[in-house]
Protein backbone atom coordinates (compact mmCIF):
# COMPACT_ATOMS: atom_id res chain seq x y z
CA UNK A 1 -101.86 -5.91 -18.63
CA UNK A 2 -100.00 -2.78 -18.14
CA UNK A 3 -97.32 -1.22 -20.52
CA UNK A 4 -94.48 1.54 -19.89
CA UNK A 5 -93.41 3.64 -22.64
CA UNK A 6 -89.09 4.54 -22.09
CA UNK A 7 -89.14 8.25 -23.47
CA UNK A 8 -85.96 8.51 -26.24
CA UNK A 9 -83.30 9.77 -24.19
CA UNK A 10 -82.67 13.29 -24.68
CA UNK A 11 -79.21 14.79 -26.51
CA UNK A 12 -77.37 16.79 -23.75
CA UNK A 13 -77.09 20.26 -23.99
CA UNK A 14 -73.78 21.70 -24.43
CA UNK A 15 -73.14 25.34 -25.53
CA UNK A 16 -69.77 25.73 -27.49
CA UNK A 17 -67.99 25.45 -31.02
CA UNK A 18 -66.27 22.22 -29.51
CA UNK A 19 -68.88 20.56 -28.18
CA UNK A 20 -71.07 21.09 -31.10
CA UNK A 21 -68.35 20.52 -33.81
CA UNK A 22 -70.01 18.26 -36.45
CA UNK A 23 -73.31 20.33 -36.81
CA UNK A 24 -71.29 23.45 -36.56
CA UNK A 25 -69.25 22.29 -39.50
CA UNK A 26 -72.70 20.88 -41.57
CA UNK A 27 -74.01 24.81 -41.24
CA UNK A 28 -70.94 26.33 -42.47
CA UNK A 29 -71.33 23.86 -45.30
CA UNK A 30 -75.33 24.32 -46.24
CA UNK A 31 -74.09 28.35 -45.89
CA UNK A 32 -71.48 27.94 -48.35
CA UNK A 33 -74.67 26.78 -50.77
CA UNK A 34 -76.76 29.68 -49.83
CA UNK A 35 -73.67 32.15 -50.48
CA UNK A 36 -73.08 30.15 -54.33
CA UNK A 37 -76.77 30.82 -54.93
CA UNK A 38 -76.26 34.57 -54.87
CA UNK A 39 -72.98 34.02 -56.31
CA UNK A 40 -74.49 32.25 -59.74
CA UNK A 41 -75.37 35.71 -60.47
CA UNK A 42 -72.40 38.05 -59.36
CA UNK A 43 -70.99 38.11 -62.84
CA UNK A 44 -73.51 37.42 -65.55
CA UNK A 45 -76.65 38.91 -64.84
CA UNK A 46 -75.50 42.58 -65.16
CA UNK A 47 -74.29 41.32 -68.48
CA UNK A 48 -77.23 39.81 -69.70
CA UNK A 49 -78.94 43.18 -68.93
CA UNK A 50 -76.46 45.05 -71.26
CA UNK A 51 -76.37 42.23 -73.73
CA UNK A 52 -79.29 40.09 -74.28
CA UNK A 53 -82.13 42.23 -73.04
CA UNK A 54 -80.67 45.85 -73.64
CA UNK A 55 -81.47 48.05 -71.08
CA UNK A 56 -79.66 51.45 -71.14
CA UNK A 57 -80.49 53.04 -68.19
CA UNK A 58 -78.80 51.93 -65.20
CA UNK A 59 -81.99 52.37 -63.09
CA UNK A 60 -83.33 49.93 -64.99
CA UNK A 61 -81.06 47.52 -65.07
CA UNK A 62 -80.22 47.36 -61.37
CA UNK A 63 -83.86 46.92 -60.81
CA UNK A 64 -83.28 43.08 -59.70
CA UNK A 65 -80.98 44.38 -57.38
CA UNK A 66 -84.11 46.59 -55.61
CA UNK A 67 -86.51 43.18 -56.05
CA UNK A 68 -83.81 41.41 -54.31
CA UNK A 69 -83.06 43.93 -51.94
CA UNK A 70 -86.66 44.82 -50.64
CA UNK A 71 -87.66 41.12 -50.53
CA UNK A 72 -84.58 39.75 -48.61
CA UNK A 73 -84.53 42.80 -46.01
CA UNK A 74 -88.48 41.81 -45.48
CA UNK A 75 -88.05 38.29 -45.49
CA UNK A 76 -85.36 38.51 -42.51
CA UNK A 77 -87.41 40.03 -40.61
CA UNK A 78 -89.68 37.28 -40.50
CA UNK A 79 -87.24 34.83 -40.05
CA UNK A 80 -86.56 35.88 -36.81
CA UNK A 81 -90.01 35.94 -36.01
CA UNK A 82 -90.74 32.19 -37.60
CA UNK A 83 -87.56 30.83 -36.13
CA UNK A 84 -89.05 31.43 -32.66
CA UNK A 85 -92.00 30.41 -33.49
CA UNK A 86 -91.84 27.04 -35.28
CA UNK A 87 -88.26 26.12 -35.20
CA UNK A 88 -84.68 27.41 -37.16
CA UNK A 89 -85.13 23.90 -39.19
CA UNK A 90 -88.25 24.00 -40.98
CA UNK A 91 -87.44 27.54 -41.69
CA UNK A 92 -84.48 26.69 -43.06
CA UNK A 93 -85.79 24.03 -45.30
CA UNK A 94 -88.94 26.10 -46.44
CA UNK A 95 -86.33 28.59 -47.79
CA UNK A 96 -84.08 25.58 -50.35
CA UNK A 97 -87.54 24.77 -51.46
CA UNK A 98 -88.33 28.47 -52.15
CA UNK A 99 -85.06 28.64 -53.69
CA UNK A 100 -85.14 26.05 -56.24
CA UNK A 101 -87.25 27.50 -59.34
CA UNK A 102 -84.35 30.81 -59.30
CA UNK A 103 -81.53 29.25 -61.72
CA UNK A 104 -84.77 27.89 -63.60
CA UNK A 105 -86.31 31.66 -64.56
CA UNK A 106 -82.60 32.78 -64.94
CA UNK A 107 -82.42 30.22 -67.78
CA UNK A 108 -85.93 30.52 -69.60
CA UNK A 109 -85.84 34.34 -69.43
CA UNK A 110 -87.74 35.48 -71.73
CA UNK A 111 -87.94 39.21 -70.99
CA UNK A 112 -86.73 41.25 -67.71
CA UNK A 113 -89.65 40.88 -65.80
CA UNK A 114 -88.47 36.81 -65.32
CA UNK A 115 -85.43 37.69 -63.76
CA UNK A 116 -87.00 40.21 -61.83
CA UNK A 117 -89.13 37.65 -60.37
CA UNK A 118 -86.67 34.83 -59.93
CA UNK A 119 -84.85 37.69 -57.69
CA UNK A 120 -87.90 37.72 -55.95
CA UNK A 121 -87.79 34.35 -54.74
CA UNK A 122 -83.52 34.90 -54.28
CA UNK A 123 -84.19 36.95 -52.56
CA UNK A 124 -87.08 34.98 -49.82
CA UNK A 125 -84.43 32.00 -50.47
CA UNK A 126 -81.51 34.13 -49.12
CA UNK A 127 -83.59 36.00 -46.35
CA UNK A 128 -84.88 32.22 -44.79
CA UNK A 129 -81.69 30.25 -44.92
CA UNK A 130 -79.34 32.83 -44.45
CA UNK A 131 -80.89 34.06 -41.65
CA UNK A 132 -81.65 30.60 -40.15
CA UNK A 133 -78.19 29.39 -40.16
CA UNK A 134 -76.55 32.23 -38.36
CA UNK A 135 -79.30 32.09 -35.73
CA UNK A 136 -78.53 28.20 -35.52
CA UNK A 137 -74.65 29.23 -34.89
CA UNK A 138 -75.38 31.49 -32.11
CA UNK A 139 -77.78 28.91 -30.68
CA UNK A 140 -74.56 26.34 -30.88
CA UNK A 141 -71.52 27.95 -30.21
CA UNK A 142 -72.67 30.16 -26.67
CA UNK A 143 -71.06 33.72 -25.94
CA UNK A 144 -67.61 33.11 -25.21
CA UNK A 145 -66.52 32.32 -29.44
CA UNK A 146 -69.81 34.24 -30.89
CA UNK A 147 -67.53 36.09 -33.53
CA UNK A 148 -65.71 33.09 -34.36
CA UNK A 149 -68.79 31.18 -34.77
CA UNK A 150 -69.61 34.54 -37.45
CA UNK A 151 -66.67 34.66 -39.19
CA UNK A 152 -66.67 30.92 -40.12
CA UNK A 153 -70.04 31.95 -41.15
CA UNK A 154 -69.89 34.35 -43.14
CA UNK A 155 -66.63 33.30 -44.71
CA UNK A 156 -68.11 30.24 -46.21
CA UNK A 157 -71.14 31.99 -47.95
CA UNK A 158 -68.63 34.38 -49.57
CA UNK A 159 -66.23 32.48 -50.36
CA UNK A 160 -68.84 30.22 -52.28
CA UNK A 161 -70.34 34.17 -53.55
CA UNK A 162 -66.48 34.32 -54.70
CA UNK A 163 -65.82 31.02 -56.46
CA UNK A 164 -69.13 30.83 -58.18
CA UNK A 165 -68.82 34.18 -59.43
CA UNK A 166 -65.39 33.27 -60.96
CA UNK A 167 -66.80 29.50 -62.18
CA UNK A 168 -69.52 31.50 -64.03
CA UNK A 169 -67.46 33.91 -65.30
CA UNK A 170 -65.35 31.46 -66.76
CA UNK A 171 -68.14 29.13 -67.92
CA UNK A 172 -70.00 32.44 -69.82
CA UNK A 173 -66.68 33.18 -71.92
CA UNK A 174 -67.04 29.27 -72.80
CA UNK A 175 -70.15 28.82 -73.31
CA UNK A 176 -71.89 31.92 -73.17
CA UNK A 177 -74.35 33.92 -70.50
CA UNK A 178 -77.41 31.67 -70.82
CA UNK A 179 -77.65 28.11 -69.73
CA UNK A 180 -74.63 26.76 -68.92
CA UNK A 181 -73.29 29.22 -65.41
CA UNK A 182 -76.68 28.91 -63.82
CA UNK A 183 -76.50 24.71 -63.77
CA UNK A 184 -74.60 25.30 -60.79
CA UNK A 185 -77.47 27.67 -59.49
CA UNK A 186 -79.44 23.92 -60.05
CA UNK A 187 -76.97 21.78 -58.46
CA UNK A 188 -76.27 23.82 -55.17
CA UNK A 189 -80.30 23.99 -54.63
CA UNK A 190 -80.66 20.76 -54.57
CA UNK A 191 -77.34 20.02 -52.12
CA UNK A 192 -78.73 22.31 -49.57
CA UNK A 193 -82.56 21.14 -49.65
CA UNK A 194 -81.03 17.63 -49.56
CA UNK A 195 -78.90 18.53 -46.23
CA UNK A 196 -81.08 20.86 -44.35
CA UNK A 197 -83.62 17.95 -44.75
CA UNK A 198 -81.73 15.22 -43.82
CA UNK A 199 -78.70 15.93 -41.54
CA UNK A 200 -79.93 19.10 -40.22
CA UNK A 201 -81.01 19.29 -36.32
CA UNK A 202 -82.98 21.74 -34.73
CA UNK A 203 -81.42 24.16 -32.15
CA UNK A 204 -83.97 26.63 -31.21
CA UNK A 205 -83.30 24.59 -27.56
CA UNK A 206 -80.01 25.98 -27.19
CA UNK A 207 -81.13 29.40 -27.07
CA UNK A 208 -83.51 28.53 -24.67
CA UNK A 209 -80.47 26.84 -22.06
CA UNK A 210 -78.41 30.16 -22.56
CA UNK A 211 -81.43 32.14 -21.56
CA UNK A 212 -81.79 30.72 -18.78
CA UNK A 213 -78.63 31.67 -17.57
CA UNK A 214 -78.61 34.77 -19.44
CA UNK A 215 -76.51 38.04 -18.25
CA UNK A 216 -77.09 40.83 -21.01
CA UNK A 217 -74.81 43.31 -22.23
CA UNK A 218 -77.19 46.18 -20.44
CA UNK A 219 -79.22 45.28 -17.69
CA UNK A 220 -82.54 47.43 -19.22
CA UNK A 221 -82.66 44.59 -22.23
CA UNK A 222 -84.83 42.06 -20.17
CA UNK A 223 -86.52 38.71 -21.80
CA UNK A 224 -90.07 40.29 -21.73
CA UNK A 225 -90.07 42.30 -24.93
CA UNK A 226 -92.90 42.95 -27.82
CA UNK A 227 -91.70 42.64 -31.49
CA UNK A 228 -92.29 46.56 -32.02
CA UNK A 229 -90.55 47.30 -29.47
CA UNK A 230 -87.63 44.77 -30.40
CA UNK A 231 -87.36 46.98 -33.97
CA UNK A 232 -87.68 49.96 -32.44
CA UNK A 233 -84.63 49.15 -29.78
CA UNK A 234 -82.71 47.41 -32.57
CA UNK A 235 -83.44 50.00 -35.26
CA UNK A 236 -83.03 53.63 -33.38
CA UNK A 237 -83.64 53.64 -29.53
CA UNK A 238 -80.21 51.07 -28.37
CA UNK A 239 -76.72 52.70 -29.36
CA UNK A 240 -75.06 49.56 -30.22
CA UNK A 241 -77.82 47.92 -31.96
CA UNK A 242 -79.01 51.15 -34.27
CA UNK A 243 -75.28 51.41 -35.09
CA UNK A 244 -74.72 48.43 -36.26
CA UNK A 245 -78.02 48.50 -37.98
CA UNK A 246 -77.13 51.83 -40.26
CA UNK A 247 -73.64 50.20 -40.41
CA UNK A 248 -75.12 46.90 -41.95
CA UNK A 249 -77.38 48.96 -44.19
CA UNK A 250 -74.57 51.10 -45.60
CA UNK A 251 -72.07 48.15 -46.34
CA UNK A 252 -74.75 46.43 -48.30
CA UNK A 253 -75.59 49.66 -49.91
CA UNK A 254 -72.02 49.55 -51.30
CA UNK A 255 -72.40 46.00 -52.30
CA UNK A 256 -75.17 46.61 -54.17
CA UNK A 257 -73.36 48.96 -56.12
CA UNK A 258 -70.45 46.08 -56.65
CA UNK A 259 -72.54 43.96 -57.85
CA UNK A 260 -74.60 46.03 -60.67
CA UNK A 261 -72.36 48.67 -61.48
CA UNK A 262 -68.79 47.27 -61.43
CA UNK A 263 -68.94 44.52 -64.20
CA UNK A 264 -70.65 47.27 -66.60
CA UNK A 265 -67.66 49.80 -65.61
CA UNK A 266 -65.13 47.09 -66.60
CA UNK A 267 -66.68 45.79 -69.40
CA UNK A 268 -67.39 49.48 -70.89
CA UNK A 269 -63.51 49.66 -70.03
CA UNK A 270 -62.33 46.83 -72.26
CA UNK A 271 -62.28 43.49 -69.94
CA UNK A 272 -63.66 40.33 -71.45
CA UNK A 273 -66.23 38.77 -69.52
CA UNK A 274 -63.52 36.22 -67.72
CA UNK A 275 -61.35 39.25 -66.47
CA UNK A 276 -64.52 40.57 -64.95
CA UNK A 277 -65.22 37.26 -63.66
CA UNK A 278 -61.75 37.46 -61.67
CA UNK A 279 -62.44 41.29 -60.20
CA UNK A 280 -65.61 39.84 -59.44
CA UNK A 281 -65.03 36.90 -57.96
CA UNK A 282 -61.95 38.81 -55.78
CA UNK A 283 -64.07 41.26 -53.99
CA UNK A 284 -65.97 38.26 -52.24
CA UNK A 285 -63.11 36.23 -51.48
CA UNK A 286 -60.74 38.07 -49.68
CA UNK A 287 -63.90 39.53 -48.20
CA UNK A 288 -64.64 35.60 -47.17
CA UNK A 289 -61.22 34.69 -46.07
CA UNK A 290 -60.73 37.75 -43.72
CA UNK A 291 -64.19 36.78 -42.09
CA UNK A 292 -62.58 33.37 -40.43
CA UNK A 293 -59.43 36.08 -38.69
CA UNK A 294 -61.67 39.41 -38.44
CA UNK A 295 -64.36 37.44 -36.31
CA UNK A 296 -61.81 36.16 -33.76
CA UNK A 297 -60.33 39.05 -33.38
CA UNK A 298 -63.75 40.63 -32.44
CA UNK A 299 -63.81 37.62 -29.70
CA UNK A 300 -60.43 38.94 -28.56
CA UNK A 301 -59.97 42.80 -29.29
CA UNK A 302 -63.71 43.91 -29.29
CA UNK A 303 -66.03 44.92 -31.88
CA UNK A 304 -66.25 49.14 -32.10
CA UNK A 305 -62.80 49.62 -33.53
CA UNK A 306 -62.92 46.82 -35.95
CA UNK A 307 -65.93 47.71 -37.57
CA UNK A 308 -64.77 51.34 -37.85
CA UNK A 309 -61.94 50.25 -39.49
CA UNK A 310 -63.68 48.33 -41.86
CA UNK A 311 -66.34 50.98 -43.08
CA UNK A 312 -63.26 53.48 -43.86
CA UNK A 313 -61.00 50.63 -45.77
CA UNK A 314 -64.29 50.07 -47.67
CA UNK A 315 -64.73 53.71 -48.64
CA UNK A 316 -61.18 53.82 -49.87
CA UNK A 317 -61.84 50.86 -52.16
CA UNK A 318 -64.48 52.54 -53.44
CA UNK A 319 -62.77 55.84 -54.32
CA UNK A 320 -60.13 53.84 -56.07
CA UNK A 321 -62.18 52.00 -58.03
CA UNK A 322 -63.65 55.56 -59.33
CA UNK A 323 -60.28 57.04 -59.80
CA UNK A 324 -58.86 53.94 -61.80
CA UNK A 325 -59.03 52.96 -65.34
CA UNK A 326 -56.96 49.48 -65.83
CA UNK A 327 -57.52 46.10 -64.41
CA UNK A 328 -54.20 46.27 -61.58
CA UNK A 329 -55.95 49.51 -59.59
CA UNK A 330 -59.32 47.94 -59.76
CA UNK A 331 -57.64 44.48 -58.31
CA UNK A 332 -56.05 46.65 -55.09
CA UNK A 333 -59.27 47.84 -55.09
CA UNK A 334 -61.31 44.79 -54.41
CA UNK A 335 -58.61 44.16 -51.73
CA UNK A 336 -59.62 46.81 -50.09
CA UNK A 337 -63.48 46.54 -50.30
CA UNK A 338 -62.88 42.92 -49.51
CA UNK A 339 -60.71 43.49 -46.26
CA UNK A 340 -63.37 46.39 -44.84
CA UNK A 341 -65.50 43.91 -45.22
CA UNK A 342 -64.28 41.44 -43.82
CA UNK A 343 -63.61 43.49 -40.64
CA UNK A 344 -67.15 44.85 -40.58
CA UNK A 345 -69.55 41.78 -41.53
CA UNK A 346 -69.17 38.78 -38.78
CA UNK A 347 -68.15 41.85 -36.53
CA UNK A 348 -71.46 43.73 -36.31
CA UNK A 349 -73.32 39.94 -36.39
CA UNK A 350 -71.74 39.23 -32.93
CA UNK A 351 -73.20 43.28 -31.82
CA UNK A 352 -76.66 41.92 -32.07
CA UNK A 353 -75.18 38.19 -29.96
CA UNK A 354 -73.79 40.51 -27.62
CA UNK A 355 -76.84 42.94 -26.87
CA UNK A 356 -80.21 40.92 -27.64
CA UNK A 357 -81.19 38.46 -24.92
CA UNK A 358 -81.35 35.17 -26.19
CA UNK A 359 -85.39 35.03 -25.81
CA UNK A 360 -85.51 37.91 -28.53
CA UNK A 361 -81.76 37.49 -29.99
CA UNK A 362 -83.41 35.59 -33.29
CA UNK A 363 -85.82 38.77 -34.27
CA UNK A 364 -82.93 41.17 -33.15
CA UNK A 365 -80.99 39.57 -36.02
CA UNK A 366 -83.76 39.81 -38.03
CA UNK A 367 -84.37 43.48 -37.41
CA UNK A 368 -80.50 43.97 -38.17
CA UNK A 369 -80.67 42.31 -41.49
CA UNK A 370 -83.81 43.84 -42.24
CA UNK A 371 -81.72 47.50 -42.31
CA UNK A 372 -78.64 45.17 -43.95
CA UNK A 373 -80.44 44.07 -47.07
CA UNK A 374 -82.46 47.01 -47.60
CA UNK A 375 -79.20 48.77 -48.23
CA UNK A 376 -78.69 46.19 -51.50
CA UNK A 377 -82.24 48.08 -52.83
CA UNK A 378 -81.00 51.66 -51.47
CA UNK A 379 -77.57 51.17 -52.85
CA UNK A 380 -79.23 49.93 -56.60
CA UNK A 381 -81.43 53.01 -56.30
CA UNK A 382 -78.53 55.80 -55.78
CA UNK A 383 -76.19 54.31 -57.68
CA UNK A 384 -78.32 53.98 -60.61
CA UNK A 385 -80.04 57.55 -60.45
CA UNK A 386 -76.99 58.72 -60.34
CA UNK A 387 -75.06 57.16 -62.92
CA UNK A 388 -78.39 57.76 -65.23
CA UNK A 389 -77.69 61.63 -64.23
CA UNK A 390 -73.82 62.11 -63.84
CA UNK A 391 -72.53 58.73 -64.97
CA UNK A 392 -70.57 56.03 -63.56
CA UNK A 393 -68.14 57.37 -61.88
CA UNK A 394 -69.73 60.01 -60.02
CA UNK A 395 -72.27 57.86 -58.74
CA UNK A 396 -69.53 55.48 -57.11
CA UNK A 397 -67.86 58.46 -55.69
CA UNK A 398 -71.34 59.65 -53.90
CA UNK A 399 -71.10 55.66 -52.62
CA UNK A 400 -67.77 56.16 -51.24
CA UNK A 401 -68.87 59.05 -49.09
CA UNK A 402 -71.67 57.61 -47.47
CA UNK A 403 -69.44 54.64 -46.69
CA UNK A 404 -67.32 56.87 -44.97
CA UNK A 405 -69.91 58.58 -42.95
CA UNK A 406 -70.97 55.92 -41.96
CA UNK A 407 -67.68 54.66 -40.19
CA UNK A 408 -67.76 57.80 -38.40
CA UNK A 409 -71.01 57.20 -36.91
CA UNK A 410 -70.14 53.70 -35.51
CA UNK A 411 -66.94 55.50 -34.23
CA UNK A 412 -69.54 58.27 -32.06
CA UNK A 413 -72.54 56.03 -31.22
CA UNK A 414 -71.37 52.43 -30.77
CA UNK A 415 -70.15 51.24 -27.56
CA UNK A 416 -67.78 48.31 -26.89
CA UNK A 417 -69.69 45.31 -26.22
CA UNK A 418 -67.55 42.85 -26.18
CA UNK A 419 -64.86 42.72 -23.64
CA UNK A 420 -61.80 40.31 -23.76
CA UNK A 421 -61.45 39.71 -20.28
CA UNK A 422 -65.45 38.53 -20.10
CA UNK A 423 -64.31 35.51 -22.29
């Protein structure tokens, strides 16, 4: 007696933000819970440094911003690497579970060193999922809508960065810093372990169809690569690439500097914690909203200009917020960070899409957020050795000027690598 086995019929693949729509739309979602994970902190925990565990120096206090930093920046870099390797989807789901003790040492804090940690594993959470979901969107959505596919990206994890900030602002003047804002650290864990789990498909296979038919931005950036030499093109030796790199590093370097500095210079100023809460929360959203325009118009007026653009507006932000005093000048002022932003963050994503092949496209993007995240620890390190030496003020200046310089060096090294007429 003889059986046949009838192999499961296979899913066709299908490269496009169309063809892909409801699994598109489930990422942007479990992305949204990543971005409120980081957000649960945006307002309060530079506060409870100040308040409930006293540090004075700034160094000190921005020292979960470094643990973050450091352990994000080194965790992308293995996503890449892992995502190849074993799949986006178990990557993605190893990093929910790694997540889900962080609001839990946020709340039981008994000294700094706690928080310090539960940044630690932030920051592994952020660097897995993060990192695994944009890969997953490239995989999807194919060349032709790549910064699209970024902006709707990287719009929902800010906006959620945004909203949370603002809900925990509010919920701290309620009910004070400690438990009640980081419940919603609790609840969003759970949502996107539940998901990622669940609903989540794998799509490592869709970077394997594109590479097959695979025409690169520069002919020298064959399949047939070693990891050292994908950081070393990535991080120095490729024009586009290294720019975008420095680029990445230097926005998060002034981010870094948003988030530990800011709510101590307003609340030294006079705000209450729920005004803070609003500046906050309005750096991240109009940051988040622009992303869903700024990465179409990289699909339609290329990427070089844009991200120029972006780094300046951001510098001028920055200066303002130095040069003001009241709560209307610091408001423009998150504008402004927030639209630079917004031109700069899906933009320099889609780079990397354009340059790396798709056989090496996954540690490319890990490379690139390697040098992003770092700039969170670089940025907490300057700005707080500063401030501890000239104060405040002068250390967001020195910010400001870096930003700047680096929007000139995109301008000289970057070529265009998207063109219109390719799409």
């Amino acid at each position: 007696m003889s059986t046949t086995t009838t192999a499961a019929p296979t899913r066709p693949i299908r490269l496009g933000l169309r063809e892909n729509l409801a699994q598109f739309t489930l990422l942007v979602a479990v992305n949204a819970l990543v971005g409120g994970m980081i957000g649960q902190e945006r307002t309060v925990l530079p506060l409870l440094a100040d308040q409930i565990f006293a540090l004075s120096a700034f160094t000190a206090t921005l020292t979960f911003i470094v643990a973050f930093g450091v352990t994000k920046a080194l965790t992308n870099l293995a996503a890449g690497s892992l995502s190849d390797r074993y799949g986006r989807k178990p990557v993605l789901v190893a990093g929910w579970l790694i997540g889900l003790p962080v609001p839990l040492l946020l709340i039981w804090a008994p000294s700094w060193g706690w928080v310090i940690a539960a940044n630690i594993l932030l920051g592994i959470n952020q660097g897995l999922t993060w990192s695994t979901t944009i890969v997953m969107k490239i995989d999807l959505v194919g060349p032709a809508r790549r910064g699209l596919a970024m902006g709707f990206n990287e719009a929902a994890g800010y906006m959620a960065v945004a909203a949370t900030a603002l809900a925990t602002g509010w919920l701290a003047a309620e009910h004070g810093l400690r438990p009640t804002p980081f419940y919603l650290g609790l609840a969003f864990a759970a949502l996107g372990l539940g998901l990622s789990t669940i609903f989540v498909r794998e799509t490592r296979d869709y970077a394997r169809h594109e590479a097959a038919n695979h025409v690169p931005a520069n002919s020298d950036h064959h399949d047939e690569l070693t990891s050292r030499q994908i950081f070393t093109l990535t991080s120095f030796r490729e024009k586009a690439l290294s720019a975008a790199s420095q680029a990445g590093l230097v926005n998060n370097l002034n981010d870094g500097l948003a988030w530990g500095l800011y709510p101590i210079l307003f609340a030294t100023s006079g705000l209450g914690v729920a005004r803070i809460g609003v500046l906050v929360a309005l750096y991240p959203a109009v940051w988040g909203l622009g992303q869903m325009l700024t990465g179409w118009l990289s699909d339609h007026w290329g990427r070089k200009w844009l991200i120029t653009a972006g780094m300046l507006l951001q510098a001028a932000g920055i200066g303002l917020v130095a040069a003001a005093h009241t709560f209307t000048p610091w408001a423009i002022a998150a504008i402004l960070m927030g639209a630079g932003t917004a031109l700069v963050y899906p933009t320099l994503l889609a780079v990397i899409g354009d340059v790396a092949h798709p056989a090496w496209r996954a540690r490319s993007v890990g490379v690139y957020r390697l040098w992003r995240d770092l700039g969170y620890a670089v940025g907490a390190l300057i700005a707080g050795i500063t401030a501890d030496l000239f104060g405040i003020r002068p250390a967001i200046w020195t910010i400001a000027a870096i930003t700047a310089a680096s929007g000139l060096i995109v301008a000289m090294r970057m070529y265009e690598t998207h063109r219109p007429s390719a799409t």
